[in-house]
Structure formats: C-alpha cells, structure tokens
PDB file of N, CA and C in Angstrom:
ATOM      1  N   UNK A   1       2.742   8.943  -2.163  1.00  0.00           N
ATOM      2  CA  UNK A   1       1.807   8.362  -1.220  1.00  0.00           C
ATOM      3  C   UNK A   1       0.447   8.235  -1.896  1.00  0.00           C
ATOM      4  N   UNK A   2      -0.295   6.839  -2.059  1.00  0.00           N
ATOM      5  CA  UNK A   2      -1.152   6.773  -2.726  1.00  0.00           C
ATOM      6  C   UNK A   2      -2.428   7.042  -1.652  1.00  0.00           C
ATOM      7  N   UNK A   3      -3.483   7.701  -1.352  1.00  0.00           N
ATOM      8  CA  UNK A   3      -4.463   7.761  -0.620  1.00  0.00           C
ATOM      9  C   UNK A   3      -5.876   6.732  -1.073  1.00  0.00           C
ATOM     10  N   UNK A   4      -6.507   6.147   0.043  1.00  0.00           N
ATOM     11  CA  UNK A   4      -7.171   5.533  -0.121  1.00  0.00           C
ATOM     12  C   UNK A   4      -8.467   5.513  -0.545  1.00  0.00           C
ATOM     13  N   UNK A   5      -8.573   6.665  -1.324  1.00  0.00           N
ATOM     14  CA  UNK A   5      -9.929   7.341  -1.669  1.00  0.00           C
ATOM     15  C   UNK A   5      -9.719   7.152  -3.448  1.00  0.00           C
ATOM     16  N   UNK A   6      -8.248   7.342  -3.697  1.00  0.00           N
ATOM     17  CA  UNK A   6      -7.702   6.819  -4.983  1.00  0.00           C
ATOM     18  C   UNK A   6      -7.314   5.542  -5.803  1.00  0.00           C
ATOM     19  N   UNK A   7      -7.383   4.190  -4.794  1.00  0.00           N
ATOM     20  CA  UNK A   7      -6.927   3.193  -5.150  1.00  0.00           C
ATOM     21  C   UNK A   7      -8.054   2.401  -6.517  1.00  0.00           C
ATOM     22  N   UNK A   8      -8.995   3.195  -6.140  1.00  0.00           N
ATOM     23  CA  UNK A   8      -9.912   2.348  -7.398  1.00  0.00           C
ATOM     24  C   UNK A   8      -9.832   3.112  -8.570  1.00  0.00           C
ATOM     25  N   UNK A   9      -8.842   4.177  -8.828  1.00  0.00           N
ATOM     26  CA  UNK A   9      -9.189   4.341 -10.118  1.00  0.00           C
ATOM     27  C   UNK A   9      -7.557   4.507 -10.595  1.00  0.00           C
ATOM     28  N   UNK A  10      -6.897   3.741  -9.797  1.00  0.00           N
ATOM     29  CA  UNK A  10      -5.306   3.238  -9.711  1.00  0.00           C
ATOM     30  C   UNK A  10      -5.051   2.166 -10.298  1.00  0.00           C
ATOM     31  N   UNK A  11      -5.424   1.009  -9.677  1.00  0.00           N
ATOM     32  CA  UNK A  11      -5.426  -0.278  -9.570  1.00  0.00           C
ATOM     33  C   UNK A  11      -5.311  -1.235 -11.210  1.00  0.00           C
ATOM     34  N   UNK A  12      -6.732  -0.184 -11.753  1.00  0.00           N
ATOM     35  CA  UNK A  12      -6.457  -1.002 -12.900  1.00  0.00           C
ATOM     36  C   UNK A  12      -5.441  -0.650 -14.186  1.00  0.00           C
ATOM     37  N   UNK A  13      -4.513   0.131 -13.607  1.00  0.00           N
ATOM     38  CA  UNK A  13      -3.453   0.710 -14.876  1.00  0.00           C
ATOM     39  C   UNK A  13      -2.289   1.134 -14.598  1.00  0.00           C
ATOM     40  N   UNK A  14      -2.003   0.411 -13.442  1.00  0.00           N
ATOM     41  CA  UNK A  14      -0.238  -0.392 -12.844  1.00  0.00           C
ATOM     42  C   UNK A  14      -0.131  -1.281 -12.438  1.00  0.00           C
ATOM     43  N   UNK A  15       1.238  -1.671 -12.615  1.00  0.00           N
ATOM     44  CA  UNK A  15       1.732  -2.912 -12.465  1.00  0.00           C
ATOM     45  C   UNK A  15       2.380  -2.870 -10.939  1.00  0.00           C
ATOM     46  N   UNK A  16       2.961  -2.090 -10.236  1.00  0.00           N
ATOM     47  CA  UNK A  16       3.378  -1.633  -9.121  1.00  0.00           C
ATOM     48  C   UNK A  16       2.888  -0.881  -8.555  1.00  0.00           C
ATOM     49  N   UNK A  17       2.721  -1.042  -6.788  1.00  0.00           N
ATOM     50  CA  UNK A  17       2.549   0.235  -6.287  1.00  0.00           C
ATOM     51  C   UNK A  17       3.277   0.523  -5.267  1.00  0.00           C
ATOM     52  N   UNK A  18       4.201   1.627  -5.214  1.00  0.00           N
ATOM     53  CA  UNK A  18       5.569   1.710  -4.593  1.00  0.00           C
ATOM     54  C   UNK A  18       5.415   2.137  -3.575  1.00  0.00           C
ATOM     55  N   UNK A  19       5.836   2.250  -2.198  1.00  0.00           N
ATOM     56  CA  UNK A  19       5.287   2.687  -0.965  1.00  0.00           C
ATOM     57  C   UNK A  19       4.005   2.628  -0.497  1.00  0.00           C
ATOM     58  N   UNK A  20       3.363   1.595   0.382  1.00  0.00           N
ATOM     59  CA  UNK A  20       2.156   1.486   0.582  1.00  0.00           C
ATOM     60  C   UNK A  20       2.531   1.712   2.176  1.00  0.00           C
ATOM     61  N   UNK A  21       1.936   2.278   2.922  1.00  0.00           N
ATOM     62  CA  UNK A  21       2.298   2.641   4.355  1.00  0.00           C
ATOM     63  C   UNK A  21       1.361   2.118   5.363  1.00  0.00           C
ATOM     64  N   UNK A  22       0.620   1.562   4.516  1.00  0.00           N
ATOM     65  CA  UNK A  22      -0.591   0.918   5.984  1.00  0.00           C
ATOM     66  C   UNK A  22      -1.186   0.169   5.738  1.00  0.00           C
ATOM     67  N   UNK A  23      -1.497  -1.075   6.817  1.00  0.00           N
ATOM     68  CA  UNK A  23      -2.689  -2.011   6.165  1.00  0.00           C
ATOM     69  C   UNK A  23      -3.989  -1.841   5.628  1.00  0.00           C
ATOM     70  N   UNK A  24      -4.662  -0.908   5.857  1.00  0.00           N
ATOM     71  CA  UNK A  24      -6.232  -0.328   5.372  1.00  0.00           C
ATOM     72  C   UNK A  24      -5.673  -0.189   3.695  1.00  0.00           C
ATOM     73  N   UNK A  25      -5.111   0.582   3.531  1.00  0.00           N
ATOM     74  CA  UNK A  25      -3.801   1.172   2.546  1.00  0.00           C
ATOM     75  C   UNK A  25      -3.891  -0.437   1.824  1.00  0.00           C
ATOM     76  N   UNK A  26      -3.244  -1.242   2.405  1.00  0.00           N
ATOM     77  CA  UNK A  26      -2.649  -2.665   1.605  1.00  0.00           C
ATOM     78  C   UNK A  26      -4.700  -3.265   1.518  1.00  0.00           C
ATOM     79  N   UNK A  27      -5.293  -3.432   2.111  1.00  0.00           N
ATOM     80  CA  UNK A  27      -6.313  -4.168   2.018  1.00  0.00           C
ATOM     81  C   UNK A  27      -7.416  -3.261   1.147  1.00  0.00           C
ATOM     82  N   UNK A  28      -6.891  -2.557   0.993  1.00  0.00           N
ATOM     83  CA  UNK A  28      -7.883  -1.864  -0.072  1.00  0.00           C
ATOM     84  C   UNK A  28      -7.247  -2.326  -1.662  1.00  0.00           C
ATOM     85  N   UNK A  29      -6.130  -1.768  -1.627  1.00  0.00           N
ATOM     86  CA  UNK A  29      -5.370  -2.632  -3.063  1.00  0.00           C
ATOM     87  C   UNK A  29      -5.936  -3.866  -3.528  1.00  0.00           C
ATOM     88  N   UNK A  30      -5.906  -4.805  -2.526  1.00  0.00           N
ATOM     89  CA  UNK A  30      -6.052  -5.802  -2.425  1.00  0.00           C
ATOM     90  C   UNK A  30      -7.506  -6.422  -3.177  1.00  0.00           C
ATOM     91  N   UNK A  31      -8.776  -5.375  -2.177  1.00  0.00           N
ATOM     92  CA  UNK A  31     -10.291  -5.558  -2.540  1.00  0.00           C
ATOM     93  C   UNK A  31     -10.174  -4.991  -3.830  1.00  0.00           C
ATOM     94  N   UNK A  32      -9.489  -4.189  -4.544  1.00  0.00           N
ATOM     95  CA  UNK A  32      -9.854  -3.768  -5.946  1.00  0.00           C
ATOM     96  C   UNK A  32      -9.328  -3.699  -6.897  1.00  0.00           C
ATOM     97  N   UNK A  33      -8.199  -4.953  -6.850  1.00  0.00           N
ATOM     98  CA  UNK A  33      -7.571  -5.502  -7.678  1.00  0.00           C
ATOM     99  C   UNK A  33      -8.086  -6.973  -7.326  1.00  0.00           C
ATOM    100  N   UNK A  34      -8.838  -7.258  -6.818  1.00  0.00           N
ATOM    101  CA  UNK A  34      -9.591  -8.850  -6.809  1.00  0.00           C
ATOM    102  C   UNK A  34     -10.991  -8.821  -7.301  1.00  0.00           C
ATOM    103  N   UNK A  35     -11.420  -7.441  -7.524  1.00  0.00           N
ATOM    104  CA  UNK A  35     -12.611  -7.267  -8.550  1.00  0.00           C
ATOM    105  C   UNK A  35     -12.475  -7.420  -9.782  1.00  0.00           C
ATOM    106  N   UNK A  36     -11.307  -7.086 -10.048  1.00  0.00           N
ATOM    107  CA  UNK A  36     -10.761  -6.850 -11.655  1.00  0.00           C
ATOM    108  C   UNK A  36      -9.892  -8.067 -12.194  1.00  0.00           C
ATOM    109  N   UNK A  37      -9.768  -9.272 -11.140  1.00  0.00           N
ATOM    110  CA  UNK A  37      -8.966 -10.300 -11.364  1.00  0.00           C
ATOM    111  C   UNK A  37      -7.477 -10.133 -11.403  1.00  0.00           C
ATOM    112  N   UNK A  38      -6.842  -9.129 -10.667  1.00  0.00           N
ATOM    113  CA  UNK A  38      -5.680  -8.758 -11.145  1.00  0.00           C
ATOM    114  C   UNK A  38      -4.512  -9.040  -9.281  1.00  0.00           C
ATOM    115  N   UNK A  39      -3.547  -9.377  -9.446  1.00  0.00           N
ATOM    116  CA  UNK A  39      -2.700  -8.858  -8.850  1.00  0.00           C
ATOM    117  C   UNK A  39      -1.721  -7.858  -8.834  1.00  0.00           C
ATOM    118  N   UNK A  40      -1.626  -6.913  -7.844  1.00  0.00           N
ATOM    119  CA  UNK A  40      -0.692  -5.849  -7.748  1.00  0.00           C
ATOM    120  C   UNK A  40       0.205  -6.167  -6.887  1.00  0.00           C
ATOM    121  N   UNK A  41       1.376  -5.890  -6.960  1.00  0.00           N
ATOM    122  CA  UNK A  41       2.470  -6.130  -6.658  1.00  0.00           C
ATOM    123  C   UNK A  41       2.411  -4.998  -5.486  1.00  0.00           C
ATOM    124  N   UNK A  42       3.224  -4.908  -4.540  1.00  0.00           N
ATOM    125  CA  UNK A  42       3.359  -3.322  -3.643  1.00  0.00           C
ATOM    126  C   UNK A  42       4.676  -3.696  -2.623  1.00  0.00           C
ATOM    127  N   UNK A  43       4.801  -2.749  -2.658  1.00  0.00           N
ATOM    128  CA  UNK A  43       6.132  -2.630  -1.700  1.00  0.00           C
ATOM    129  C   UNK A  43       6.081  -1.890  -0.569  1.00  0.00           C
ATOM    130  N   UNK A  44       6.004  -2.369   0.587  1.00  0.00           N
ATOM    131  CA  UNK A  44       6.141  -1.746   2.205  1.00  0.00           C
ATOM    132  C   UNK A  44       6.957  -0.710   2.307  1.00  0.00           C
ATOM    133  N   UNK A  45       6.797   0.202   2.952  1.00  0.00           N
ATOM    134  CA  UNK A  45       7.256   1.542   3.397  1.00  0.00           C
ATOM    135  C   UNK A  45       7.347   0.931   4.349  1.00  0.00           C
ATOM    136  N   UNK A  46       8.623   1.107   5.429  1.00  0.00           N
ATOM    137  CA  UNK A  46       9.146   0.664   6.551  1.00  0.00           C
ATOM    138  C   UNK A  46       9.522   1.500   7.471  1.00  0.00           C
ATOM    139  N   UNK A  47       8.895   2.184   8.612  1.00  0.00           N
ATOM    140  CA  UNK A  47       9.152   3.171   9.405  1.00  0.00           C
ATOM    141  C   UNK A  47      10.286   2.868  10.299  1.00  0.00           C
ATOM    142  N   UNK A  48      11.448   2.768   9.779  1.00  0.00           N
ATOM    143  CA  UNK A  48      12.879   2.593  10.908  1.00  0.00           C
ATOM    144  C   UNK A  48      13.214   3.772  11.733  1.00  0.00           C
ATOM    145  N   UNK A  49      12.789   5.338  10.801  1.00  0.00           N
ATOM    146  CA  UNK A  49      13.237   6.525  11.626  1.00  0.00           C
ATOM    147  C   UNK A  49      12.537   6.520  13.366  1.00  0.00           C
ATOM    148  N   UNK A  50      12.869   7.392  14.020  1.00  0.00           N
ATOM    149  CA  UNK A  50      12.056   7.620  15.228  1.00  0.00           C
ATOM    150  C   UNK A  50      11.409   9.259  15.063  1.00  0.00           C
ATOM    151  N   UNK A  51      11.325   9.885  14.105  1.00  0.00           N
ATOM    152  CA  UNK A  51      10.717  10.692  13.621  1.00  0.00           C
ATOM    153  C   UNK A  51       8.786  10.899  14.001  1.00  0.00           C
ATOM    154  N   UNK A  52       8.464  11.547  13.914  1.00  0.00           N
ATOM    155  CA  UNK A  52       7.459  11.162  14.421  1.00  0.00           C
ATOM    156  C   UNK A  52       6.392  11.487  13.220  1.00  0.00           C
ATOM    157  N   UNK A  53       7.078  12.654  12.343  1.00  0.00           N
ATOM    158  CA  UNK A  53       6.299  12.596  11.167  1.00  0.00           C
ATOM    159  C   UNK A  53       6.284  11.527  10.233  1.00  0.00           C
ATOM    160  N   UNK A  54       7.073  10.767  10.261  1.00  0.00           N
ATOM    161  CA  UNK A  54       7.610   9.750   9.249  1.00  0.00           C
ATOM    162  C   UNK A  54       6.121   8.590   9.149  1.00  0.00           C
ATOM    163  N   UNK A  55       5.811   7.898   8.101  1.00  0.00           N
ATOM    164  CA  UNK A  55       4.929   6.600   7.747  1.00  0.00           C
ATOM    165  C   UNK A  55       5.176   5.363   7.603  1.00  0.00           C
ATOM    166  N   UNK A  56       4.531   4.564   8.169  1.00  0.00           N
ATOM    167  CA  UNK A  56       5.452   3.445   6.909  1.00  0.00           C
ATOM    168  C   UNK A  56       4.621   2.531   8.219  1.00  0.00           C
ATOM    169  N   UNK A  57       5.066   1.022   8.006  1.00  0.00           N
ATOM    170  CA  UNK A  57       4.592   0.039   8.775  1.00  0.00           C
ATOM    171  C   UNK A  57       6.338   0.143  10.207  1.00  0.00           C
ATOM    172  N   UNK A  58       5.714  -0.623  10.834  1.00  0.00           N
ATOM    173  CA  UNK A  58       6.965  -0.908  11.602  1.00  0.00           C
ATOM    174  C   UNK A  58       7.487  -1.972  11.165  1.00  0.00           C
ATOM    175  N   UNK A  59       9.111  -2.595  11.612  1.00  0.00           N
ATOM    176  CA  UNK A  59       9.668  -2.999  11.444  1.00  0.00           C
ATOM    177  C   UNK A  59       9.098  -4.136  12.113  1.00  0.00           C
ATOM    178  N   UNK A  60       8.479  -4.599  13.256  1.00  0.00           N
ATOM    179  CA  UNK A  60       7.842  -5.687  13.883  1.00  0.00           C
ATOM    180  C   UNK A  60       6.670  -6.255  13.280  1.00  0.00           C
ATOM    181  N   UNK A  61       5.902  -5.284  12.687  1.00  0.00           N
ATOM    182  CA  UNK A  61       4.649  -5.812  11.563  1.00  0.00           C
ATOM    183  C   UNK A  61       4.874  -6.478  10.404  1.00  0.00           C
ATOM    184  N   UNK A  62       6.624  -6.563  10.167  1.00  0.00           N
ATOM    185  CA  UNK A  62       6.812  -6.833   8.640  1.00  0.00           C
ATOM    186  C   UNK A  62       7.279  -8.315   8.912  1.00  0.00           C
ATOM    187  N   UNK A  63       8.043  -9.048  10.150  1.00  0.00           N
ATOM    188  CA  UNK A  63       8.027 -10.355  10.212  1.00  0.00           C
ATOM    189  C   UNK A  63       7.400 -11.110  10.252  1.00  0.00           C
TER     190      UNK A  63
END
C-alpha cells in the first residue's frame, strides 16, 4: 500500500504502481508524475470482499 505522503519520492523511479486503492491515492500519482513528464502505469485494487477492513475502489467506480 503506497501512502500518499510517499508518492513524490516514488514516482520518479517506477515503472508500475501495483494496488492503488483510492482516487486522492490515483490523483496524486497523477500530479507528480505530470511534473516530471512521465506516465505511471497503476493498477486498481478492487474491493469485491464485504469485509469491512478490506480497500480498494468499488466495483461500481471502476465502470
């Protein structure tokens, strides 16, 4: 789980970022890999469990 206090000193030295669980989460990637001219790739964490600890986006946010 990448935290959003970390993405700027992430961003510029991967190519992936594997489980992203939230939009603040995705729009931060986003702002600081568009400083640096770069795209990052990321992959959605998808909350299907009914768990309540569990993260991820819902399944209705992703269509």
């Amino acid at each position: 789980h990448l935290q959003t206090n970390k993405v700027k000193q992430v961003v510029p030295f991967v190519g992936l970022i594997h489980s992203v669980d939230s939009l603040k989460l995705l729009q931060e990637i986003n702002k600081e890999a568009a400083h640096i001219n770069r795209v990052v790739p990321c992959l959605l964490q998808i909350h299907i469990a009914e768990e309540p600890g569990k993260f991820g986006f819902s399944p209705d946010a992703c269509t």
